[in-house]
PDB file of N, CA and C in Angstrom:
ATOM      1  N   UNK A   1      22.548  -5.752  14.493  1.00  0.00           N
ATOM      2  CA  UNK A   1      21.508  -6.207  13.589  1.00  0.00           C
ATOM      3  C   UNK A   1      20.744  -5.003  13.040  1.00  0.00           C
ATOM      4  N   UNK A   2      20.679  -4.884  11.721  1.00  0.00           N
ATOM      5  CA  UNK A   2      19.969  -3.587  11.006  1.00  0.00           C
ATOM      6  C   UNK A   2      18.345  -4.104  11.483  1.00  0.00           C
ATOM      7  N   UNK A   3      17.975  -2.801  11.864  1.00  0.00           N
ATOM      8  CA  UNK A   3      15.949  -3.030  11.640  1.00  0.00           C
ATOM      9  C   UNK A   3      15.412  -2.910  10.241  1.00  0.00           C
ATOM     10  N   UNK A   4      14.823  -3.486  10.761  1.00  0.00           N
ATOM     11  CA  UNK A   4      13.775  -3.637   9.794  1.00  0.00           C
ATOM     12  C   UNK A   4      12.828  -1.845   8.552  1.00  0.00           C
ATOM     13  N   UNK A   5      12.644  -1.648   7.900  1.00  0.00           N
ATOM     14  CA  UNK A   5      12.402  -0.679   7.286  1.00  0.00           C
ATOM     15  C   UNK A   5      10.843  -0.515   8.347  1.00  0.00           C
ATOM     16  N   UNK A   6       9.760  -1.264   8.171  1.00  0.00           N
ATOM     17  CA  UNK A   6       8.894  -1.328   9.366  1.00  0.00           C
ATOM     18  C   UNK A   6       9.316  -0.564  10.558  1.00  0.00           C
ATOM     19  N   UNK A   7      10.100  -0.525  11.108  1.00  0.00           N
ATOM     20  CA  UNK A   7      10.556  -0.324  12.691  1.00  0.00           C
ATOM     21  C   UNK A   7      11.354   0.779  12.573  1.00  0.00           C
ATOM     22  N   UNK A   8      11.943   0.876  11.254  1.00  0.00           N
ATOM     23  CA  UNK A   8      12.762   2.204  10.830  1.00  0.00           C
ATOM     24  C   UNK A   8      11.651   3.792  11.173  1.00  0.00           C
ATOM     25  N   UNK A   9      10.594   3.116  10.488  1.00  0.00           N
ATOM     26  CA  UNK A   9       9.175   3.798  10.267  1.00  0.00           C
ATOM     27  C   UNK A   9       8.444   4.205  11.271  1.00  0.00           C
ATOM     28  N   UNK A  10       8.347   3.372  11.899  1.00  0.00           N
ATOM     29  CA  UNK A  10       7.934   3.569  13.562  1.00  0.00           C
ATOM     30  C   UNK A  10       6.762   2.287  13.731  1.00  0.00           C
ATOM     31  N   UNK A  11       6.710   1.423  13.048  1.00  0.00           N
ATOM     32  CA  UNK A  11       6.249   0.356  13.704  1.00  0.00           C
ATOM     33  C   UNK A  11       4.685   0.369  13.059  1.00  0.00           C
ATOM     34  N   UNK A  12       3.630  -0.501  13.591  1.00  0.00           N
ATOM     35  CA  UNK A  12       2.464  -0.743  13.620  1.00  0.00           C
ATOM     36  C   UNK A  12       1.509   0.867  12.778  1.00  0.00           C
ATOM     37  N   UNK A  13       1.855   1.323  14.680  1.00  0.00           N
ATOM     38  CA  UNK A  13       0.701   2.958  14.239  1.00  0.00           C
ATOM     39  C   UNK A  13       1.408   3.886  13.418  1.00  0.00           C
ATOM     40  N   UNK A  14       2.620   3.766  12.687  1.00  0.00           N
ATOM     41  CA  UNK A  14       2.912   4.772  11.599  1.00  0.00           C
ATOM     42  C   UNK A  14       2.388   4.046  10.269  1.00  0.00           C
ATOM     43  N   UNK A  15       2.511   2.966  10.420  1.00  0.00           N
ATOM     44  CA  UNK A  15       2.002   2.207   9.123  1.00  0.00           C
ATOM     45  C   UNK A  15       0.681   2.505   8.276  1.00  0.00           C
ATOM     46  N   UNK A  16      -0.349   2.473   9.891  1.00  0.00           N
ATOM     47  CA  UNK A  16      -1.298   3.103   9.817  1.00  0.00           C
ATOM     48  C   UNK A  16      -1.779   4.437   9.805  1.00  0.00           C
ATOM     49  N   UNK A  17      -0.942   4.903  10.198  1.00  0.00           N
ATOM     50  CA  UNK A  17      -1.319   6.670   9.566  1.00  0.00           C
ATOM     51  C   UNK A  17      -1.118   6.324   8.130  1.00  0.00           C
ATOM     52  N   UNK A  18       0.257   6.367   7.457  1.00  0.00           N
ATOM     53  CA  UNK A  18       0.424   6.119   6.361  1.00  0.00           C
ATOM     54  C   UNK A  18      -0.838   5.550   5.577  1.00  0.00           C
ATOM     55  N   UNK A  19      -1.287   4.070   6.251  1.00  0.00           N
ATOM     56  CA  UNK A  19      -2.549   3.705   5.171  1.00  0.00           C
ATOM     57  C   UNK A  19      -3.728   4.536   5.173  1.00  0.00           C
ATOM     58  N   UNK A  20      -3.958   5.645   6.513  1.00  0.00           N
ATOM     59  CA  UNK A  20      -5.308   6.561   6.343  1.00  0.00           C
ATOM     60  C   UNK A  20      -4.727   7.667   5.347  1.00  0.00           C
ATOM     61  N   UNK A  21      -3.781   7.891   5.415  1.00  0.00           N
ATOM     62  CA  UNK A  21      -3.370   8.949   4.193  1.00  0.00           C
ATOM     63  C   UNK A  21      -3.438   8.699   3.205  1.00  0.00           C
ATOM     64  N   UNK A  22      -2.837   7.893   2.973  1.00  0.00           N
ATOM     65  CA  UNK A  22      -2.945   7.078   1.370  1.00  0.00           C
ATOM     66  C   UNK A  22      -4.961   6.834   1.084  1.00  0.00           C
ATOM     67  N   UNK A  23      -5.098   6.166   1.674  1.00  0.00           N
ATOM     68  CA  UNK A  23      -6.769   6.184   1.301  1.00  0.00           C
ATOM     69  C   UNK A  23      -7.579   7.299   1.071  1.00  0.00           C
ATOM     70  N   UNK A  24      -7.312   8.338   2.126  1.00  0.00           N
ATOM     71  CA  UNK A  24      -7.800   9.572   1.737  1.00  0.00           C
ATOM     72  C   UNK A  24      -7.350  10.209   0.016  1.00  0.00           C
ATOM     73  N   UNK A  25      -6.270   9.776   0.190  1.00  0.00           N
ATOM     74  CA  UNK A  25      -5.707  10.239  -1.605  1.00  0.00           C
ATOM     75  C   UNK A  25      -6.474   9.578  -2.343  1.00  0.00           C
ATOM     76  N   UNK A  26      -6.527   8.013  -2.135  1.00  0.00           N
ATOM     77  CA  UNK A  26      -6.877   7.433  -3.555  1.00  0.00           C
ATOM     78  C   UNK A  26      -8.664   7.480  -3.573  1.00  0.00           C
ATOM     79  N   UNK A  27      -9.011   7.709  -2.261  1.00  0.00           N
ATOM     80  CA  UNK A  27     -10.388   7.824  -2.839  1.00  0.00           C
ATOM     81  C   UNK A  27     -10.637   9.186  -3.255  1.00  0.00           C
ATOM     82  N   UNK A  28     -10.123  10.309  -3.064  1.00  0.00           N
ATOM     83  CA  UNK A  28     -10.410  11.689  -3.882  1.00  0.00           C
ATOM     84  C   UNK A  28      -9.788  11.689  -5.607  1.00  0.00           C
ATOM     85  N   UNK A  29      -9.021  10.461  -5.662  1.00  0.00           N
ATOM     86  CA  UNK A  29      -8.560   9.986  -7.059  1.00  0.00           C
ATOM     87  C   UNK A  29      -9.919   9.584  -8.021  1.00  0.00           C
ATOM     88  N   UNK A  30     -10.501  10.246  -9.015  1.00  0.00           N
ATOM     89  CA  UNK A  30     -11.306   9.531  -9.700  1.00  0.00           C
ATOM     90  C   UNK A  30     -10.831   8.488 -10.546  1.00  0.00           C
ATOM     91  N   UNK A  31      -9.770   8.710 -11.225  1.00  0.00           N
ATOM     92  CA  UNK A  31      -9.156   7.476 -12.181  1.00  0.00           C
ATOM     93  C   UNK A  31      -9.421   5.989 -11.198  1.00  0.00           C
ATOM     94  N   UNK A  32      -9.036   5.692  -9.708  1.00  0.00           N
ATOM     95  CA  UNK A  32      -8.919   4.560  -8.979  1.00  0.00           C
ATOM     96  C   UNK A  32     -10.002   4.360  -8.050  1.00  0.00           C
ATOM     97  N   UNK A  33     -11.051   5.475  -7.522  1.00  0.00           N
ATOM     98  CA  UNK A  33     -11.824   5.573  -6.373  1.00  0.00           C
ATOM     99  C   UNK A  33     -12.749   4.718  -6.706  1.00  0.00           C
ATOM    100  N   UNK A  34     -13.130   4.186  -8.022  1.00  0.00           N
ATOM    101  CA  UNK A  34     -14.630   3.304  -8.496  1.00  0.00           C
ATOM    102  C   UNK A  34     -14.003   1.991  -7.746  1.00  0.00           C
ATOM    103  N   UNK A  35     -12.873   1.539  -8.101  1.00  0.00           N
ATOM    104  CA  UNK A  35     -12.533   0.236  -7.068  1.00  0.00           C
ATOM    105  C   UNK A  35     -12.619  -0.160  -5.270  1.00  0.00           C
ATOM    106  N   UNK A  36     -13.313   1.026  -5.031  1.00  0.00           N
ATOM    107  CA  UNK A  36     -13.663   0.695  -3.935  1.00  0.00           C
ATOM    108  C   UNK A  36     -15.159   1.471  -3.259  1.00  0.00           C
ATOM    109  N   UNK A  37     -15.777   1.321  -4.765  1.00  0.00           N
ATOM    110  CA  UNK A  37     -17.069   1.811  -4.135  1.00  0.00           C
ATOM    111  C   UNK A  37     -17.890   0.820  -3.440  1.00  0.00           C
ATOM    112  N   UNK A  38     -18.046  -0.375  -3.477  1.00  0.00           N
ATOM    113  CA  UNK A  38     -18.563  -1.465  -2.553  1.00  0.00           C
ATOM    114  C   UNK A  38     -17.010  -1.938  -1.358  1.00  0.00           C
ATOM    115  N   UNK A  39     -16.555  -1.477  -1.079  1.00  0.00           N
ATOM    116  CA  UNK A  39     -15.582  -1.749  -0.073  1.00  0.00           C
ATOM    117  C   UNK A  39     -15.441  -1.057   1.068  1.00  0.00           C
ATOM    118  N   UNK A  40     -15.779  -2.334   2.497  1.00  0.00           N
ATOM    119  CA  UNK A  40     -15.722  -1.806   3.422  1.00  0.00           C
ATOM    120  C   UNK A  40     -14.084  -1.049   3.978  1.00  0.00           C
ATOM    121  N   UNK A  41     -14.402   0.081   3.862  1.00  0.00           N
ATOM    122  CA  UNK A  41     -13.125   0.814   4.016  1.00  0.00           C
ATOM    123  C   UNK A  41     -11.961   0.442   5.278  1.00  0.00           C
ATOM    124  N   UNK A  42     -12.712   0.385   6.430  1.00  0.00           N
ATOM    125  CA  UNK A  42     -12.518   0.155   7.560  1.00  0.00           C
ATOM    126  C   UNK A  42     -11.353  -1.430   7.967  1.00  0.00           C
ATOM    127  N   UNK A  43     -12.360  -2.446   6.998  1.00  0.00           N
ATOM    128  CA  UNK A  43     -11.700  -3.117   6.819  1.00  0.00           C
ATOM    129  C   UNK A  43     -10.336  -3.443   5.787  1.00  0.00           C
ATOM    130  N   UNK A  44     -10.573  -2.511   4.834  1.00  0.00           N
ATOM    131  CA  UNK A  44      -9.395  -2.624   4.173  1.00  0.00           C
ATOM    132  C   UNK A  44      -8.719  -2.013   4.233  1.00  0.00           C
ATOM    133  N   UNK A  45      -8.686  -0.773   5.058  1.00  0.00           N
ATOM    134  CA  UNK A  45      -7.044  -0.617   6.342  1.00  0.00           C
ATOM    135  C   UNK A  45      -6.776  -0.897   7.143  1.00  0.00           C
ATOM    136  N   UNK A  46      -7.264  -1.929   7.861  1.00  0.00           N
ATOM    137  CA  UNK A  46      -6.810  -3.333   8.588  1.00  0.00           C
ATOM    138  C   UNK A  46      -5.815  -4.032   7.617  1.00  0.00           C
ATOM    139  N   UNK A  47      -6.590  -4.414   6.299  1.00  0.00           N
ATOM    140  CA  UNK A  47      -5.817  -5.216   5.677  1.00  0.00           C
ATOM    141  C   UNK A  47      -4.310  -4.951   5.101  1.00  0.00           C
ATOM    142  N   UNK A  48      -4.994  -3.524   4.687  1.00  0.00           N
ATOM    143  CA  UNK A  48      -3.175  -3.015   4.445  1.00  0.00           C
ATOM    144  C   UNK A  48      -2.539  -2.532   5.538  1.00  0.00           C
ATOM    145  N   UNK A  49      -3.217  -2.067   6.799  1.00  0.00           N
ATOM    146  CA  UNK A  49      -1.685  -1.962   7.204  1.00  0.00           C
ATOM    147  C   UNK A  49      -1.063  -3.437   7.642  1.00  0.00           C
ATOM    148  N   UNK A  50      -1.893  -4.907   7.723  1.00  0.00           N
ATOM    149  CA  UNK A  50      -0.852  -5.456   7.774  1.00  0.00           C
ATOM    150  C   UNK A  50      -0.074  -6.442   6.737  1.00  0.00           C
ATOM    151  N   UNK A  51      -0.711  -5.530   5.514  1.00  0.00           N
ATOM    152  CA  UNK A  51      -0.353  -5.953   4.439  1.00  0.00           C
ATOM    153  C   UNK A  51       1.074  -5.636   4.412  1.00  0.00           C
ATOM    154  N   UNK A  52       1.387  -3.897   4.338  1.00  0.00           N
ATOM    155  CA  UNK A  52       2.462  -3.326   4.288  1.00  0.00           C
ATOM    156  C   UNK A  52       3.741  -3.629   5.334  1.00  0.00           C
ATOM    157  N   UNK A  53       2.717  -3.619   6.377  1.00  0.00           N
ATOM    158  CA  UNK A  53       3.869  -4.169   8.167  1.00  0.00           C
ATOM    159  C   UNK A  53       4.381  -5.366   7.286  1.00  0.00           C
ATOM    160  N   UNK A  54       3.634  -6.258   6.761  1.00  0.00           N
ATOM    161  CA  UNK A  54       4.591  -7.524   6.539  1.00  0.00           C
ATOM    162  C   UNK A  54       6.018  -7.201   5.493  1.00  0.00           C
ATOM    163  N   UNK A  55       5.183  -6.101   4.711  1.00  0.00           N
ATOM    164  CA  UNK A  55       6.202  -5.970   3.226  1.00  0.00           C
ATOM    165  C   UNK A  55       7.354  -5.626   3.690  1.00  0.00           C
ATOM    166  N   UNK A  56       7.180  -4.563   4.554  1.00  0.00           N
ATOM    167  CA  UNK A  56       8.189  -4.010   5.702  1.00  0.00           C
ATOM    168  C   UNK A  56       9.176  -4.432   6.134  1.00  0.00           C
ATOM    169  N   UNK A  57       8.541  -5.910   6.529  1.00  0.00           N
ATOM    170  CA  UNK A  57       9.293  -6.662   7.456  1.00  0.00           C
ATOM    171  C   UNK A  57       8.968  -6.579   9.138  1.00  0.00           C
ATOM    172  N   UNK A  58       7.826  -6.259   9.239  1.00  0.00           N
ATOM    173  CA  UNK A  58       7.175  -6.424  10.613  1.00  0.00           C
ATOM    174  C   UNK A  58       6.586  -7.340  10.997  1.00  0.00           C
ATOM    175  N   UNK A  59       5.784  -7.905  10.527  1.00  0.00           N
ATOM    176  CA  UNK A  59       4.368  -9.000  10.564  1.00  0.00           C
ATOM    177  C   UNK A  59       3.985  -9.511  10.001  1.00  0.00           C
ATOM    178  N   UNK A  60       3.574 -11.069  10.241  1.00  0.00           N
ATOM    179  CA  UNK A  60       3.088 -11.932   9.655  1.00  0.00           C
ATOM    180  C   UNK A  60       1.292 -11.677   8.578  1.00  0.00           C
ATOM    181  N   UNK A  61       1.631 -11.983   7.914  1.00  0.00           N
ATOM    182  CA  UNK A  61       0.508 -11.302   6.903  1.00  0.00           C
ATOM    183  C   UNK A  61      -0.396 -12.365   6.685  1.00  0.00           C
ATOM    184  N   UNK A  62      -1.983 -12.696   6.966  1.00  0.00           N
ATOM    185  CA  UNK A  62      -2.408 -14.056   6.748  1.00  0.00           C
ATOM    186  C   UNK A  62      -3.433 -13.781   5.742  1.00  0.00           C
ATOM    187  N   UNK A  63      -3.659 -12.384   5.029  1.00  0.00           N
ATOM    188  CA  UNK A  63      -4.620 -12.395   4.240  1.00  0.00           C
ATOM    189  C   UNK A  63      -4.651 -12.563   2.611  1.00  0.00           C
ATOM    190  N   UNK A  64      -5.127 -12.634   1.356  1.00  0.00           N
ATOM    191  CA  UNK A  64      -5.086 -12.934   0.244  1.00  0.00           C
ATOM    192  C   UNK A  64      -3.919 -12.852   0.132  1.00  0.00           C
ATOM    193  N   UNK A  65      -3.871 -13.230  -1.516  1.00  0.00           N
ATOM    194  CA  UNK A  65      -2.086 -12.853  -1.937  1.00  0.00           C
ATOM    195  C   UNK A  65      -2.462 -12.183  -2.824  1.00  0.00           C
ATOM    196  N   UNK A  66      -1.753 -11.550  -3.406  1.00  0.00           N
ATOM    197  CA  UNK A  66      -1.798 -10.284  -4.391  1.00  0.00           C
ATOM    198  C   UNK A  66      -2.717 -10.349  -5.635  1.00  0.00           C
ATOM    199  N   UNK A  67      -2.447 -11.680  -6.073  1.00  0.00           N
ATOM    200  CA  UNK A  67      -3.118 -12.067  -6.931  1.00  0.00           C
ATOM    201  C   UNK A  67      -4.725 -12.227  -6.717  1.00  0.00           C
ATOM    202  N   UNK A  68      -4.648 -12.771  -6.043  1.00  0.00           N
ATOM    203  CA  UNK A  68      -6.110 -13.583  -5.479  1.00  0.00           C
ATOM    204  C   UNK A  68      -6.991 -12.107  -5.064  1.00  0.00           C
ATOM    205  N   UNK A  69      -6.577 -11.167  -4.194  1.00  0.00           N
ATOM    206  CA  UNK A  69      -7.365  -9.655  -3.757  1.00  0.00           C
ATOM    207  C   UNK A  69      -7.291  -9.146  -4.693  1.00  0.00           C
ATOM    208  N   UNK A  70      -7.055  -9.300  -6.274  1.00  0.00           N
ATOM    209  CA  UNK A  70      -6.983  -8.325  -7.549  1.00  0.00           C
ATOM    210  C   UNK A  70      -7.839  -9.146  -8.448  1.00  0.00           C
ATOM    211  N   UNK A  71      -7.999 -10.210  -8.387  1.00  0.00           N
ATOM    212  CA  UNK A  71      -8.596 -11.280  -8.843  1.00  0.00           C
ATOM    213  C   UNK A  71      -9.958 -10.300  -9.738  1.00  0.00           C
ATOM    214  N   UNK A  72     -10.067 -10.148 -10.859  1.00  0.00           N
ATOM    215  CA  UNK A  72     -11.270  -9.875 -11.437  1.00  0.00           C
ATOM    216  C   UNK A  72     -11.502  -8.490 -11.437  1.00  0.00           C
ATOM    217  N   UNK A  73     -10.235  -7.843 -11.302  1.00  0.00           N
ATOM    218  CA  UNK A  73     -10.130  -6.293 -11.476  1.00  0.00           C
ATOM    219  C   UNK A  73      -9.715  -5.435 -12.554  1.00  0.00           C
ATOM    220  N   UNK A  74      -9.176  -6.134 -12.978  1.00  0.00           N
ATOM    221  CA  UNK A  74      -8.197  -5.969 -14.835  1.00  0.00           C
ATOM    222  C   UNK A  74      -7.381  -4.826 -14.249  1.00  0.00           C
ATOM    223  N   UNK A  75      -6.885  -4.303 -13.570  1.00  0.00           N
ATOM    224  CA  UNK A  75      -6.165  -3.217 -12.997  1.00  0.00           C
ATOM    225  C   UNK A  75      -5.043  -3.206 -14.131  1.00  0.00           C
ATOM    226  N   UNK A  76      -4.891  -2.147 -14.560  1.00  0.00           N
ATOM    227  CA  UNK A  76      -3.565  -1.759 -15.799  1.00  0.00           C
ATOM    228  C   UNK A  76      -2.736  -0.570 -14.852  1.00  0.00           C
ATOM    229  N   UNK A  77      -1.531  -0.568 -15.720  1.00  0.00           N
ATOM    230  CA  UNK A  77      -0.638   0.185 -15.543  1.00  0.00           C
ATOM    231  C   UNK A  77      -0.609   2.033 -15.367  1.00  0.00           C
ATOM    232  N   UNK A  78      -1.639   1.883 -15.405  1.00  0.00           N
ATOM    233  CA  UNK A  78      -1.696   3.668 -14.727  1.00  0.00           C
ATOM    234  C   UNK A  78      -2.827   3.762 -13.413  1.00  0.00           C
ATOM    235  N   UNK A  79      -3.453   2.490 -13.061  1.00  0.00           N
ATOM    236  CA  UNK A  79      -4.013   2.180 -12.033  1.00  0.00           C
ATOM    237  C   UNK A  79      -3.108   2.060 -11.116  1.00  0.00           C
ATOM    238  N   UNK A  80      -2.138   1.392 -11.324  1.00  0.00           N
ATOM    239  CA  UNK A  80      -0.726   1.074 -10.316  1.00  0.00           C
ATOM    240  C   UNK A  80      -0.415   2.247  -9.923  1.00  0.00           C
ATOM    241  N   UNK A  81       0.786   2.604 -11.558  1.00  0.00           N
ATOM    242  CA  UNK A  81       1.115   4.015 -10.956  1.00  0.00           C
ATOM    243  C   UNK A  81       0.602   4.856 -10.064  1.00  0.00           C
ATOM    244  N   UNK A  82      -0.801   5.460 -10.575  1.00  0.00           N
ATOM    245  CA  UNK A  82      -2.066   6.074  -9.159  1.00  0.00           C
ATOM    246  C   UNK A  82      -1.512   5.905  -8.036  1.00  0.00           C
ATOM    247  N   UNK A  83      -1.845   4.450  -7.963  1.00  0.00           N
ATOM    248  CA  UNK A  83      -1.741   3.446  -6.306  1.00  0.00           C
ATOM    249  C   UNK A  83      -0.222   4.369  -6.095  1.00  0.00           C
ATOM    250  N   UNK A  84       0.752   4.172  -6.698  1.00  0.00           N
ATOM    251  CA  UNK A  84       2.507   3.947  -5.779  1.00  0.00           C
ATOM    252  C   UNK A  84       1.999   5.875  -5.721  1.00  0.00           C
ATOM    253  N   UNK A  85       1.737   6.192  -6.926  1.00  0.00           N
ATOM    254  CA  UNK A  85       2.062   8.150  -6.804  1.00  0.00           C
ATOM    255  C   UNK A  85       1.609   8.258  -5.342  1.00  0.00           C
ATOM    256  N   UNK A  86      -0.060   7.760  -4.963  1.00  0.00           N
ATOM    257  CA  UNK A  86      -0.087   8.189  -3.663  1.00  0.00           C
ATOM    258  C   UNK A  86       0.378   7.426  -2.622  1.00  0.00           C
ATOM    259  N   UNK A  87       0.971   6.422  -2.471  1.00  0.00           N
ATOM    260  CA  UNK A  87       1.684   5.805  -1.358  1.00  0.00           C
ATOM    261  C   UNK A  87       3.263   6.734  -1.519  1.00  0.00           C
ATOM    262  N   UNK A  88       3.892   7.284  -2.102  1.00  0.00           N
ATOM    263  CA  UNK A  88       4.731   8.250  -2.171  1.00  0.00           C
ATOM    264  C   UNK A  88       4.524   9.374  -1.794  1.00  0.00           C
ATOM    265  N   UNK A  89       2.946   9.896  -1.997  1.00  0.00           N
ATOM    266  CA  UNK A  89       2.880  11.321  -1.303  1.00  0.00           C
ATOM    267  C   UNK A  89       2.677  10.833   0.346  1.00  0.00           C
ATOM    268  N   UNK A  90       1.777  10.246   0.428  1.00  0.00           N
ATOM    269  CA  UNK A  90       1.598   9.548   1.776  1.00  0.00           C
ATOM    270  C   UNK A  90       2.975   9.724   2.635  1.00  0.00           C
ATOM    271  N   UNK A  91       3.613   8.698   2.362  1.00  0.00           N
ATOM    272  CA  UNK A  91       4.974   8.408   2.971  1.00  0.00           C
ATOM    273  C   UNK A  91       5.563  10.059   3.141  1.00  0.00           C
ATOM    274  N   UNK A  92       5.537  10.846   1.981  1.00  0.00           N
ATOM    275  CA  UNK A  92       6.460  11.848   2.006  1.00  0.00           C
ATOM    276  C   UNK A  92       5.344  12.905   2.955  1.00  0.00           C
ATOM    277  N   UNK A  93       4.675  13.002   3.058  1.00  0.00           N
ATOM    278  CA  UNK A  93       3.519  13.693   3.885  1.00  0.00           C
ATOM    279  C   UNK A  93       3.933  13.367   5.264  1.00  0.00           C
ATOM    280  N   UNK A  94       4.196  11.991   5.822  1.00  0.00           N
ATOM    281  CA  UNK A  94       4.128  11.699   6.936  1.00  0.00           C
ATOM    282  C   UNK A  94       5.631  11.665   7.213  1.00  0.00           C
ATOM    283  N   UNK A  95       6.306  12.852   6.616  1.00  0.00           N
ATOM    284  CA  UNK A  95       8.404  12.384   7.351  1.00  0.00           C
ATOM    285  C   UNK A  95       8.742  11.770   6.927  1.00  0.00           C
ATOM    286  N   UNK A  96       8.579  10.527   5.570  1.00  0.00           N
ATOM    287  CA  UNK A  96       9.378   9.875   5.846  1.00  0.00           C
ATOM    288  C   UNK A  96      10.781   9.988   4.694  1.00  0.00           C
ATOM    289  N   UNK A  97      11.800   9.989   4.374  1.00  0.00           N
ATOM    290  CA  UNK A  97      12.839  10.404   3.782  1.00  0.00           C
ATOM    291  C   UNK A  97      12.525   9.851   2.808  1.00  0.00           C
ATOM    292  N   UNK A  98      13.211  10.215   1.213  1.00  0.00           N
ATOM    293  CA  UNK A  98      13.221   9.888   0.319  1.00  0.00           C
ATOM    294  C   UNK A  98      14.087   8.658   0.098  1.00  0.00           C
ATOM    295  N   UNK A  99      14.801   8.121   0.417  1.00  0.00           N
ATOM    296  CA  UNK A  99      15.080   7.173   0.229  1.00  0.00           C
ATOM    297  C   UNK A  99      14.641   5.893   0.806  1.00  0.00           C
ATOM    298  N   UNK A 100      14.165   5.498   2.265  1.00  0.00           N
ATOM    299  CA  UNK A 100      13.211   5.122   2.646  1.00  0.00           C
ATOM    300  C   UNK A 100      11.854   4.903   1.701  1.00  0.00           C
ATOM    301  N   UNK A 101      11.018   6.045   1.264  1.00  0.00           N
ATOM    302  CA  UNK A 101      10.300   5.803   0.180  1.00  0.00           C
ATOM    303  C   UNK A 101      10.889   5.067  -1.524  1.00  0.00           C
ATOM    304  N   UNK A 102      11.768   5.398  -1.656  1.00  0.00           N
ATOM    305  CA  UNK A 102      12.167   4.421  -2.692  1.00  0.00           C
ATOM    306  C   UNK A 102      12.590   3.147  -2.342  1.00  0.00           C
ATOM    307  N   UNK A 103      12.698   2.634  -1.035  1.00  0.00           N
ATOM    308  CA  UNK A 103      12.819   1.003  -0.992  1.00  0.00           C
ATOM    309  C   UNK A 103      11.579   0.859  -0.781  1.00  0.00           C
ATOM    310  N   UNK A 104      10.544   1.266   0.303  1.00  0.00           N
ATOM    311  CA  UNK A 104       8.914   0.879   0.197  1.00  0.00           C
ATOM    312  C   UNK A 104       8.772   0.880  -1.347  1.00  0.00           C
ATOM    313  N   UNK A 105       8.688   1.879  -2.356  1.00  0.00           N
ATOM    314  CA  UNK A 105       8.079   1.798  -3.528  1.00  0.00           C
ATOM    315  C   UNK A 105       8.990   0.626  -4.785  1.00  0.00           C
ATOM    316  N   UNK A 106      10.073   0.385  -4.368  1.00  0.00           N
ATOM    317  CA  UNK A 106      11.090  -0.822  -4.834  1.00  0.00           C
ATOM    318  C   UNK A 106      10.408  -2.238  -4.555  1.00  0.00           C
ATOM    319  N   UNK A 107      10.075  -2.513  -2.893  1.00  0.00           N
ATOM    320  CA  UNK A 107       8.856  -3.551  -2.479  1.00  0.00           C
ATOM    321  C   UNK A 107       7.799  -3.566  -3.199  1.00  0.00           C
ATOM    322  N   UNK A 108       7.296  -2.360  -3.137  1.00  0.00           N
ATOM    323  CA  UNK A 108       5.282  -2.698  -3.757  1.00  0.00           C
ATOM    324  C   UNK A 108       6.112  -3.185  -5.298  1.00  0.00           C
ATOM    325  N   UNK A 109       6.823  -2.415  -6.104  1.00  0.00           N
ATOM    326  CA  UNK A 109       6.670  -2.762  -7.651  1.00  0.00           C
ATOM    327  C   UNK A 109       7.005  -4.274  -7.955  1.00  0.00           C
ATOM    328  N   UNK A 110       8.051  -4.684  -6.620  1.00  0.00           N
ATOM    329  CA  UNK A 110       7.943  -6.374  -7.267  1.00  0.00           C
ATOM    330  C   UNK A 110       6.393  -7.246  -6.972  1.00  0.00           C
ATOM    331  N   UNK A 111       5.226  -6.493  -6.517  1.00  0.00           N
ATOM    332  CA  UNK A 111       3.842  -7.267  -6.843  1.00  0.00           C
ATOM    333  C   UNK A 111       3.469  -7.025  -7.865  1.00  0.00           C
ATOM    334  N   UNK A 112       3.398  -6.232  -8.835  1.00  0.00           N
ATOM    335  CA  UNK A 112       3.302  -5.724 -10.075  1.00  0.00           C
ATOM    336  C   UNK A 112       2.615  -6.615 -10.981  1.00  0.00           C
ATOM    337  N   UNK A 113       3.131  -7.849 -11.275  1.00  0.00           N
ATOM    338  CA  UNK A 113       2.596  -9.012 -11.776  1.00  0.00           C
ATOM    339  C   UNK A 113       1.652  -9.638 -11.323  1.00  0.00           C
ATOM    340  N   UNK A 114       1.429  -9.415  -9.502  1.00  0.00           N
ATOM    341  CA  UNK A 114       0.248 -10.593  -9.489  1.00  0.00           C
ATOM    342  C   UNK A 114      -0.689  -9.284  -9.086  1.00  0.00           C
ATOM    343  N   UNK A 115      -0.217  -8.057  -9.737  1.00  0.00           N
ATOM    344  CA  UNK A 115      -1.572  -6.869  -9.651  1.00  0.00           C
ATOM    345  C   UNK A 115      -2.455  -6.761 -10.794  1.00  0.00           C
ATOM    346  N   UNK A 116      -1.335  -6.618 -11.561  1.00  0.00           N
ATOM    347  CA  UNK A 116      -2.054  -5.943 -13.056  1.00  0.00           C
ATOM    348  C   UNK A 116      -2.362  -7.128 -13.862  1.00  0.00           C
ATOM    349  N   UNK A 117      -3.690  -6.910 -14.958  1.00  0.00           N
ATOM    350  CA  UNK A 117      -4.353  -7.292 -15.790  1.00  0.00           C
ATOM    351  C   UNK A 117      -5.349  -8.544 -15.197  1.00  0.00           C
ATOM    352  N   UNK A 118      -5.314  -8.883 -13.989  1.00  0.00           N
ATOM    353  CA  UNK A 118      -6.131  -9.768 -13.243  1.00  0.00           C
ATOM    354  C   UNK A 118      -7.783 -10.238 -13.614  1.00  0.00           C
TER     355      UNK A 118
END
């Protein structure tokens, strides 16, 4: 039985390194950092890492849906991009192979629709 890309990764606490890396990027990002100037940070890397564990294929995910957590953001297409550029440095920061990162970044782009123009 193949694992899971999740488990490929190393599970739970790589997920979460990954999401403190990535956050550190996007909030030194000015183009994306205003979207989370009222946001408890803390909690919303809870949320993604088990946002991502699920995308993964690790864990059951019980929080918003894509749509609904973008809800009233108008997020456009170079907001995204931002988002994946640093979940790519992230990933590639923390080991993880390039191809590996192109199926994670293959996953996030099919939310694409219930991200942008919200």
């Amino acid at each position: 039985m193949k694992d899971s890309l999740y488990q490929k990764l190393g599970g739970k606490e790589a997920i979460a390194q990954v999401v403190e890396d990535f956050y550190k990027r996007v909030l030194a990002d000015e183009a994306v950092n205003s979207y989370f100037l009222h946001t408890d940070m803390d909690k919303q890397r809870r949320h993604q890492t088990a946002f991502i564990s699920y995308a993964l294929g690790g864990a059951v995910y019980s929080g918003k849906s894509m749509a609904e957590a973008h809800k009233g953001m108008n997020l456009q297409p170079q907001h995204f991009g931002a988002i994946v550029t640093h979940l790519k440095a992230s990933l590639k920061h923390l080991g993880v192979g390039q191809e590996d990162i192109e199926q994670v970044v293959s996953t996030v782009a099919t939310l694409q629709d219930d991200i942008l123009y919200k």
